[in-house]
PDB file of N, CA and C in Angstrom:
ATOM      1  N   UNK A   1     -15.032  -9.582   2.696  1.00  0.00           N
ATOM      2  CA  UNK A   1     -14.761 -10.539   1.639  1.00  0.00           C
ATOM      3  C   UNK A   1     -13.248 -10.765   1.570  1.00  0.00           C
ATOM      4  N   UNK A   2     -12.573 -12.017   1.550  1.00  0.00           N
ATOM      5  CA  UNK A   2     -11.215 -12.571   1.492  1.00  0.00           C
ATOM      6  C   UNK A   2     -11.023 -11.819   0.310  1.00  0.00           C
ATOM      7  N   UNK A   3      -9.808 -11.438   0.002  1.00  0.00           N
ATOM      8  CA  UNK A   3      -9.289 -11.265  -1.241  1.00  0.00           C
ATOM      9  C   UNK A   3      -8.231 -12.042  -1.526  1.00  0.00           C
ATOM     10  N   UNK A   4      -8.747 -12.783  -3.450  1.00  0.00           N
ATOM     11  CA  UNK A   4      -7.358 -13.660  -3.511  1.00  0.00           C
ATOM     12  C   UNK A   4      -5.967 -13.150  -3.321  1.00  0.00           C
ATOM     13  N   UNK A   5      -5.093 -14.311  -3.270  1.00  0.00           N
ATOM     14  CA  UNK A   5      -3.926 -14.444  -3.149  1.00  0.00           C
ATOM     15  C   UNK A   5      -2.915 -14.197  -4.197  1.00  0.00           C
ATOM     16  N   UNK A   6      -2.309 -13.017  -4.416  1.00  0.00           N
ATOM     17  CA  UNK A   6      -1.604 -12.826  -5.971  1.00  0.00           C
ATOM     18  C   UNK A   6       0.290 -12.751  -5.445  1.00  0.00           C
ATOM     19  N   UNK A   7       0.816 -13.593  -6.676  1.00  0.00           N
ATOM     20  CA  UNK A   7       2.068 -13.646  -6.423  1.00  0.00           C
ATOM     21  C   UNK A   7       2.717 -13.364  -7.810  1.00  0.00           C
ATOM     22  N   UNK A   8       3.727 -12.392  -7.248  1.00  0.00           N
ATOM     23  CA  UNK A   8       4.583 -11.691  -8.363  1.00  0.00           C
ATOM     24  C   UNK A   8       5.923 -11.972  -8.269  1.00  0.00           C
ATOM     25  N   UNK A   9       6.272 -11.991  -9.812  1.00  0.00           N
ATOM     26  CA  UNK A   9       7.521 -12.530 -10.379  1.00  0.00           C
ATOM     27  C   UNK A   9       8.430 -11.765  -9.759  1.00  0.00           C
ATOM     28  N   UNK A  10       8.320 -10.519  -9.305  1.00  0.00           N
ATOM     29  CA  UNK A  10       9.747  -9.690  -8.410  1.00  0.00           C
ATOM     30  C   UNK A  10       8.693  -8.384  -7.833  1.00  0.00           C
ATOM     31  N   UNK A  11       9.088  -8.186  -6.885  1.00  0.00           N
ATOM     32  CA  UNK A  11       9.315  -7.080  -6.081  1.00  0.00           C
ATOM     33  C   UNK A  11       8.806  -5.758  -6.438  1.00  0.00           C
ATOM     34  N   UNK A  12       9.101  -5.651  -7.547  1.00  0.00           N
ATOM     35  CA  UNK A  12       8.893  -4.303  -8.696  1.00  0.00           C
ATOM     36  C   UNK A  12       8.027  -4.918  -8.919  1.00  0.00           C
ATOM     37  N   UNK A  13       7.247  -6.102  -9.336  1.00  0.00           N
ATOM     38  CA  UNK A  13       5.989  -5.989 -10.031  1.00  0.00           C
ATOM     39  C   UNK A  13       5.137  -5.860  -8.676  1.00  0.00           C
ATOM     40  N   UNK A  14       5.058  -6.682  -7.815  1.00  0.00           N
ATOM     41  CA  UNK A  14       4.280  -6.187  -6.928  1.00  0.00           C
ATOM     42  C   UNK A  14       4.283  -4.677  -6.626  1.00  0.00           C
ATOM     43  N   UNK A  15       5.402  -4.033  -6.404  1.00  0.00           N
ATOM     44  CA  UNK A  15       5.134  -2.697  -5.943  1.00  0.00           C
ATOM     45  C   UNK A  15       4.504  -1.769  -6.997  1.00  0.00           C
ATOM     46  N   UNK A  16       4.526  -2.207  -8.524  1.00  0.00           N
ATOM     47  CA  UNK A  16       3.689  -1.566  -9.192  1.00  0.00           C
ATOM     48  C   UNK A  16       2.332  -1.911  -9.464  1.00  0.00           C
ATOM     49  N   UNK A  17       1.837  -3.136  -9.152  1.00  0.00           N
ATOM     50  CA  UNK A  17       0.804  -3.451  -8.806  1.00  0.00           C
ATOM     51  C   UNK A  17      -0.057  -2.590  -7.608  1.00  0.00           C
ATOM     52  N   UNK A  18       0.503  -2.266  -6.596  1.00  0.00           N
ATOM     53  CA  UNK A  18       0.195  -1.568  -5.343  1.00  0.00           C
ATOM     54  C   UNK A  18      -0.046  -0.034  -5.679  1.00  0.00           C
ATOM     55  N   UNK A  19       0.937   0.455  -6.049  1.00  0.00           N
ATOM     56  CA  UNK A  19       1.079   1.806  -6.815  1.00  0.00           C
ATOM     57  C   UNK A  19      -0.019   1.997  -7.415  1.00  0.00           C
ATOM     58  N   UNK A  20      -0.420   0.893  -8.132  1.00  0.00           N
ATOM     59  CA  UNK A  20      -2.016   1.106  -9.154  1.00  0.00           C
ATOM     60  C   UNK A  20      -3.376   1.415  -8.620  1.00  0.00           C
ATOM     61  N   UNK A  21      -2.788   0.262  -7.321  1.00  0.00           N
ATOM     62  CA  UNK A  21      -4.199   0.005  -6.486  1.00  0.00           C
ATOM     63  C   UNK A  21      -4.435   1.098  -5.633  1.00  0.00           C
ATOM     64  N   UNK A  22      -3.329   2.103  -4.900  1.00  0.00           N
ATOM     65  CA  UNK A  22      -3.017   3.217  -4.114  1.00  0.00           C
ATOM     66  C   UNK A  22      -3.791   4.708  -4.778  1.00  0.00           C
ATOM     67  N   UNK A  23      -3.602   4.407  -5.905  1.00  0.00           N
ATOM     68  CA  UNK A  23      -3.984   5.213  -6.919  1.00  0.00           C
ATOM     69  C   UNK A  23      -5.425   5.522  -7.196  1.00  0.00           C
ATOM     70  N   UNK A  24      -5.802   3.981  -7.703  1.00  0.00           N
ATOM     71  CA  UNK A  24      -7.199   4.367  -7.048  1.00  0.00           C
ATOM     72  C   UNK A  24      -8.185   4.389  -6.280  1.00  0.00           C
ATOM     73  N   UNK A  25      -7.611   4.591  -5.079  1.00  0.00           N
ATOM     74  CA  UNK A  25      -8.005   4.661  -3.697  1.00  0.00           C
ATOM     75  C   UNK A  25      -8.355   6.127  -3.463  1.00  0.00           C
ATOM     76  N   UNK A  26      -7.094   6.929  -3.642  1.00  0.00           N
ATOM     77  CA  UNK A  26      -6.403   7.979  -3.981  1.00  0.00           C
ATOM     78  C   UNK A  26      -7.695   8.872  -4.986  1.00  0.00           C
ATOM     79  N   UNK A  27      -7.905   8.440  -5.982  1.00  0.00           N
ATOM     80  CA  UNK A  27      -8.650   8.959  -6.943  1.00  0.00           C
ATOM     81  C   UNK A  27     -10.236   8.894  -6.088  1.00  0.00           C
ATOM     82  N   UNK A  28     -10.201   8.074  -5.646  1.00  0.00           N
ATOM     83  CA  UNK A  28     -11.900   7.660  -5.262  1.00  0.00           C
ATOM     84  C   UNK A  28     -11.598   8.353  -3.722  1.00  0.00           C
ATOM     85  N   UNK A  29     -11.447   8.643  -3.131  1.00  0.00           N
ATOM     86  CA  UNK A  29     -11.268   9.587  -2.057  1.00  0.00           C
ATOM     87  C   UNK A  29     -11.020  11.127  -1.836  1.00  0.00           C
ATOM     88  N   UNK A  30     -10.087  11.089  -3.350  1.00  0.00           N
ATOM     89  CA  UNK A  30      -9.814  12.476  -2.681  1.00  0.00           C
ATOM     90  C   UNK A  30      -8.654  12.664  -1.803  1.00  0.00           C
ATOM     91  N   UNK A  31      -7.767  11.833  -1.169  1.00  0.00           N
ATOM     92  CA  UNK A  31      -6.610  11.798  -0.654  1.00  0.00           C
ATOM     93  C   UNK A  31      -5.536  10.935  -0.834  1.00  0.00           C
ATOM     94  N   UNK A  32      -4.789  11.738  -0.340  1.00  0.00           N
ATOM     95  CA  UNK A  32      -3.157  10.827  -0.660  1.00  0.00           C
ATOM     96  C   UNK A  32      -3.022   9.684   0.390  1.00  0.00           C
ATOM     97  N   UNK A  33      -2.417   8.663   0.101  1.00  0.00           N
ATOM     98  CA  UNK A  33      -2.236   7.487   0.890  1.00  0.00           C
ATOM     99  C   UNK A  33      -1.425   7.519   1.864  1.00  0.00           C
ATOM    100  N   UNK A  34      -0.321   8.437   2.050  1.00  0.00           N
ATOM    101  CA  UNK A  34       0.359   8.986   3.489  1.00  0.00           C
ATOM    102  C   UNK A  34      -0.697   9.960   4.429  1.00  0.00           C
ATOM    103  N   UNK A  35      -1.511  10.456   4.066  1.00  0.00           N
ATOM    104  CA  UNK A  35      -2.670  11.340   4.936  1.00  0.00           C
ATOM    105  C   UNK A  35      -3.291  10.804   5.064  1.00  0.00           C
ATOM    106  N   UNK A  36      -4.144   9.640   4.135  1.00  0.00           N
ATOM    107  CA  UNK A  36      -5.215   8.801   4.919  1.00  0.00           C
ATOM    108  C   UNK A  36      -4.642   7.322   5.608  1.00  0.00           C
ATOM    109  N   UNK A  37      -3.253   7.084   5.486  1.00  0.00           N
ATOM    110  CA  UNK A  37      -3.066   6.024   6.481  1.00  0.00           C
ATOM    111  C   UNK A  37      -2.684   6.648   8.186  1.00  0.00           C
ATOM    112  N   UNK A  38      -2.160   8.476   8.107  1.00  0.00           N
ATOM    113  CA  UNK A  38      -2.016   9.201   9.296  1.00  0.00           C
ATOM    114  C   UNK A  38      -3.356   9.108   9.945  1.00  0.00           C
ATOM    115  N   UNK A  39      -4.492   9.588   9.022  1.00  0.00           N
ATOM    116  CA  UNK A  39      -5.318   9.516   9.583  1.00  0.00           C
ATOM    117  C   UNK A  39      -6.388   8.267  10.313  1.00  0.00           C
ATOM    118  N   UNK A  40      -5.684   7.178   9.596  1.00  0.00           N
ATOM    119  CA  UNK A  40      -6.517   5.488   9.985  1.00  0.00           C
ATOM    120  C   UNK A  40      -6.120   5.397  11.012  1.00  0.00           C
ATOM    121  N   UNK A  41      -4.301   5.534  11.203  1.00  0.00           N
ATOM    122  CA  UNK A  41      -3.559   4.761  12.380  1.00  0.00           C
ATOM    123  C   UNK A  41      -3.717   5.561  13.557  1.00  0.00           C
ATOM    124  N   UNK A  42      -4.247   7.088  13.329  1.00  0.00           N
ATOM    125  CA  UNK A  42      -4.743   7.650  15.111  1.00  0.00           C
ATOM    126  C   UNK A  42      -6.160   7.657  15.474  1.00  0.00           C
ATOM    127  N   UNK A  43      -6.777   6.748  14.589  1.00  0.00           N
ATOM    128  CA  UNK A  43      -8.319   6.091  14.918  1.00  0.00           C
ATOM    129  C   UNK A  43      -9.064   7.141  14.481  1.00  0.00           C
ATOM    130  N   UNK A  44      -9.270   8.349  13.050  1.00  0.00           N
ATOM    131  CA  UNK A  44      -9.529   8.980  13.112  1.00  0.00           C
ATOM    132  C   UNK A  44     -10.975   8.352  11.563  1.00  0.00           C
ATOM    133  N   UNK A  45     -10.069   7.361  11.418  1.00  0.00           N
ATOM    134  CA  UNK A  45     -11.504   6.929  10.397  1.00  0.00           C
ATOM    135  C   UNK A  45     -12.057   5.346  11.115  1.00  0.00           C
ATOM    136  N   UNK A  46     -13.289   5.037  10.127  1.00  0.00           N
ATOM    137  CA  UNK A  46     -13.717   3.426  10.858  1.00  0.00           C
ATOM    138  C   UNK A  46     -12.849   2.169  10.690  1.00  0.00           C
ATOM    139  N   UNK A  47     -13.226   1.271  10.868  1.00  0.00           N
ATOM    140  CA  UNK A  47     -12.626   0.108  10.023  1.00  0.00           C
ATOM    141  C   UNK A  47     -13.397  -0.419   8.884  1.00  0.00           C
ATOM    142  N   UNK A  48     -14.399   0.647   8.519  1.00  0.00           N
ATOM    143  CA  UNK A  48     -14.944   0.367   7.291  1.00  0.00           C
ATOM    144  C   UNK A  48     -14.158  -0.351   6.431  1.00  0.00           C
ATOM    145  N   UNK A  49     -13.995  -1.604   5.409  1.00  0.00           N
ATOM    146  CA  UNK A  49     -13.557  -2.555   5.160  1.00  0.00           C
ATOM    147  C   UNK A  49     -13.100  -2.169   4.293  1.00  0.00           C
ATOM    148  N   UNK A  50     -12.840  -1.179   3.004  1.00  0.00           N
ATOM    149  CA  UNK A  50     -12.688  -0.611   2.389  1.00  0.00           C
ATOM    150  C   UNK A  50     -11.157   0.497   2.937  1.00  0.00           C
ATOM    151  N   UNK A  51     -11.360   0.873   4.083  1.00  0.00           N
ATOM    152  CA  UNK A  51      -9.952   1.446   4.571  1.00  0.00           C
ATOM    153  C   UNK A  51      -9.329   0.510   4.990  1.00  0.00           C
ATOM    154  N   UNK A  52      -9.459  -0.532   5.775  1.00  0.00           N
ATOM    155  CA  UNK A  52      -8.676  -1.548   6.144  1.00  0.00           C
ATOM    156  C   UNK A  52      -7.527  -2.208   4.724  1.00  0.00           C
ATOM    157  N   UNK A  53      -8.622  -2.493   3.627  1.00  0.00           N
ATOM    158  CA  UNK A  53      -7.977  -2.578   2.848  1.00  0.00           C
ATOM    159  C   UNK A  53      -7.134  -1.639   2.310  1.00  0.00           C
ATOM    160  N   UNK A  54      -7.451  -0.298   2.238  1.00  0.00           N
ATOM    161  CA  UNK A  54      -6.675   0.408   1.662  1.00  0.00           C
ATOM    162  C   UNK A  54      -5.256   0.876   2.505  1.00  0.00           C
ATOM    163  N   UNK A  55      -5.551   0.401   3.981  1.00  0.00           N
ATOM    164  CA  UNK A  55      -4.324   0.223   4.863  1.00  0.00           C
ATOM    165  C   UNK A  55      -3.387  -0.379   4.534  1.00  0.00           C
ATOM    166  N   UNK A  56      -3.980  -2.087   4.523  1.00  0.00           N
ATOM    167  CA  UNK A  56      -3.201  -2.960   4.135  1.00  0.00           C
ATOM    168  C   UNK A  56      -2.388  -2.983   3.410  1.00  0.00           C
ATOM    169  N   UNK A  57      -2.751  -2.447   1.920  1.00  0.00           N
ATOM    170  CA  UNK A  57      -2.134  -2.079   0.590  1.00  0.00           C
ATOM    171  C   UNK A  57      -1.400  -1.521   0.850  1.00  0.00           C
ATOM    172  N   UNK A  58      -1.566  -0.044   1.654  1.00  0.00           N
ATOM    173  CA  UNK A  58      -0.354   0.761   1.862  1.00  0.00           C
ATOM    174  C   UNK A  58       0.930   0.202   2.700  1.00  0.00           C
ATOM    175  N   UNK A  59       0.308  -0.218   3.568  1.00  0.00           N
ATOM    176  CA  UNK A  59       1.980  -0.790   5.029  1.00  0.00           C
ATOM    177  C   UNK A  59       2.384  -1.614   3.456  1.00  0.00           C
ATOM    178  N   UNK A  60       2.271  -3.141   2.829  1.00  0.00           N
ATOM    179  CA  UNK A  60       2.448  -3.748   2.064  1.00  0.00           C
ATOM    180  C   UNK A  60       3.308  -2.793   1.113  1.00  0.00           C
ATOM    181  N   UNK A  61       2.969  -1.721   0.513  1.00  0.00           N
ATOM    182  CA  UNK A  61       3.829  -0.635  -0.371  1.00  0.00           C
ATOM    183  C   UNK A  61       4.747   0.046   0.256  1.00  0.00           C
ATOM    184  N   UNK A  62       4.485   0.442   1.916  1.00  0.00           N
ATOM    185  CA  UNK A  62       5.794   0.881   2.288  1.00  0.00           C
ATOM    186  C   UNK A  62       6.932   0.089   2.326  1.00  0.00           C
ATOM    187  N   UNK A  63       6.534  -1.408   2.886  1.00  0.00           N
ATOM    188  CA  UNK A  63       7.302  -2.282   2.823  1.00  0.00           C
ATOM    189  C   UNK A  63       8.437  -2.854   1.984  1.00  0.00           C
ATOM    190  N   UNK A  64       7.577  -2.767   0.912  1.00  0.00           N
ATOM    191  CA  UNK A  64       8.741  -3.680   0.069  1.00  0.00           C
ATOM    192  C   UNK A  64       9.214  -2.539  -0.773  1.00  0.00           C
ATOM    193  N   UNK A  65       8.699  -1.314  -0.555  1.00  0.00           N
ATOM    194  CA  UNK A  65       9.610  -0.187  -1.176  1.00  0.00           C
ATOM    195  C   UNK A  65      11.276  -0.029  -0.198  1.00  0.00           C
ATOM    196  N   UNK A  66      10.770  -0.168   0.874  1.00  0.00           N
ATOM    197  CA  UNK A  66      11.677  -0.524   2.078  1.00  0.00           C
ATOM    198  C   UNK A  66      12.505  -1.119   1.805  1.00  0.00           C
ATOM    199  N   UNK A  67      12.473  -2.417   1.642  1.00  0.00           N
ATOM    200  CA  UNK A  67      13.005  -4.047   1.167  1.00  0.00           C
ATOM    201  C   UNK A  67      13.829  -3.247  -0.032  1.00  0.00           C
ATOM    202  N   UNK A  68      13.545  -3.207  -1.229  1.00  0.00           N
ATOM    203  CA  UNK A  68      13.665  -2.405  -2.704  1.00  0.00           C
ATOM    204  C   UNK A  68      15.277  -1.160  -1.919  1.00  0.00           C
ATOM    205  N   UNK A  69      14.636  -0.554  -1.374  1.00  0.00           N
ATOM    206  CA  UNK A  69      16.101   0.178  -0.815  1.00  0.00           C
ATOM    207  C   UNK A  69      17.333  -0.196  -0.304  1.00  0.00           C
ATOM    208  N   UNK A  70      16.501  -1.076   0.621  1.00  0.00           N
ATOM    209  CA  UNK A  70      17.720  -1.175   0.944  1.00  0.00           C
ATOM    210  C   UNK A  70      18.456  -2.915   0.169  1.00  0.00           C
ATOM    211  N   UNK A  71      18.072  -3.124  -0.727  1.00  0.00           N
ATOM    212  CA  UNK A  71      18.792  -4.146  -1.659  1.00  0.00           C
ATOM    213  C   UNK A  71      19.397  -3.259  -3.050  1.00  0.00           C
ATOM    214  N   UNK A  72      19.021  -1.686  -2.978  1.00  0.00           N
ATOM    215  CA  UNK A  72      19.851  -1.171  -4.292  1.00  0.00           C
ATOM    216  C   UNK A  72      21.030  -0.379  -3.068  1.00  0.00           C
ATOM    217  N   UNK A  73      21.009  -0.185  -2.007  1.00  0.00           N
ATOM    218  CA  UNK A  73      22.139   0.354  -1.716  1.00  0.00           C
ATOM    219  C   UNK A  73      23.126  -0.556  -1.144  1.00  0.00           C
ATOM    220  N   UNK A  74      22.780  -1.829  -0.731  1.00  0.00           N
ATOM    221  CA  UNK A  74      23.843  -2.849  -0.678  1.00  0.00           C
ATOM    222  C   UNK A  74      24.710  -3.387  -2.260  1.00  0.00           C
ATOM    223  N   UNK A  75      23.433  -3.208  -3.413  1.00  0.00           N
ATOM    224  CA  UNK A  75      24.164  -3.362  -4.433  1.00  0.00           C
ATOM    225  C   UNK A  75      25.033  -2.436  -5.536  1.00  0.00           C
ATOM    226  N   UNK A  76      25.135  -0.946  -4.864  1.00  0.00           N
ATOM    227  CA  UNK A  76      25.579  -0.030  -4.705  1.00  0.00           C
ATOM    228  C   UNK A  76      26.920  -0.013  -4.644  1.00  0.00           C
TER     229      UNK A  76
END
């Protein structure tokens, strides 16, 4: 199933949006989102649609936490 398209006023809201969603992934699994994306990316779970998504979410949260860094240490 597509999931809509959501757009946030800054950076921080998306990444706390993600944070939420990570969370309860997190809760409904039983694992942390750095151990179960180790474990997606060496083919160790399916592409059950449900991890894909919960992939997605994550690269997307590393990302713009990424982005987020390195725009407070240039403004630093």
């Amino acid at each position: 199933m597509k999931q809509p398209i959501i757009e946030y006023d800054s950076p921080v809201d998306a990444l706390v949006a993600l944070a939420k969603r990570l969370s309860v992934y997190e809760q409904h699994y039983q694992m942390d989102s750095e151990e179960f994306f180790d474990q997606y990316r060496k083919g160790q779970l399916s592409d059950e649609s449900s991890w894909v998504e919960w992939a997605g979410d994550y690269q997307h949260y590393v990302a713009i936490s990424q982005q987020l860094k390195r725009q407070l240490k240039r403004a630093a």
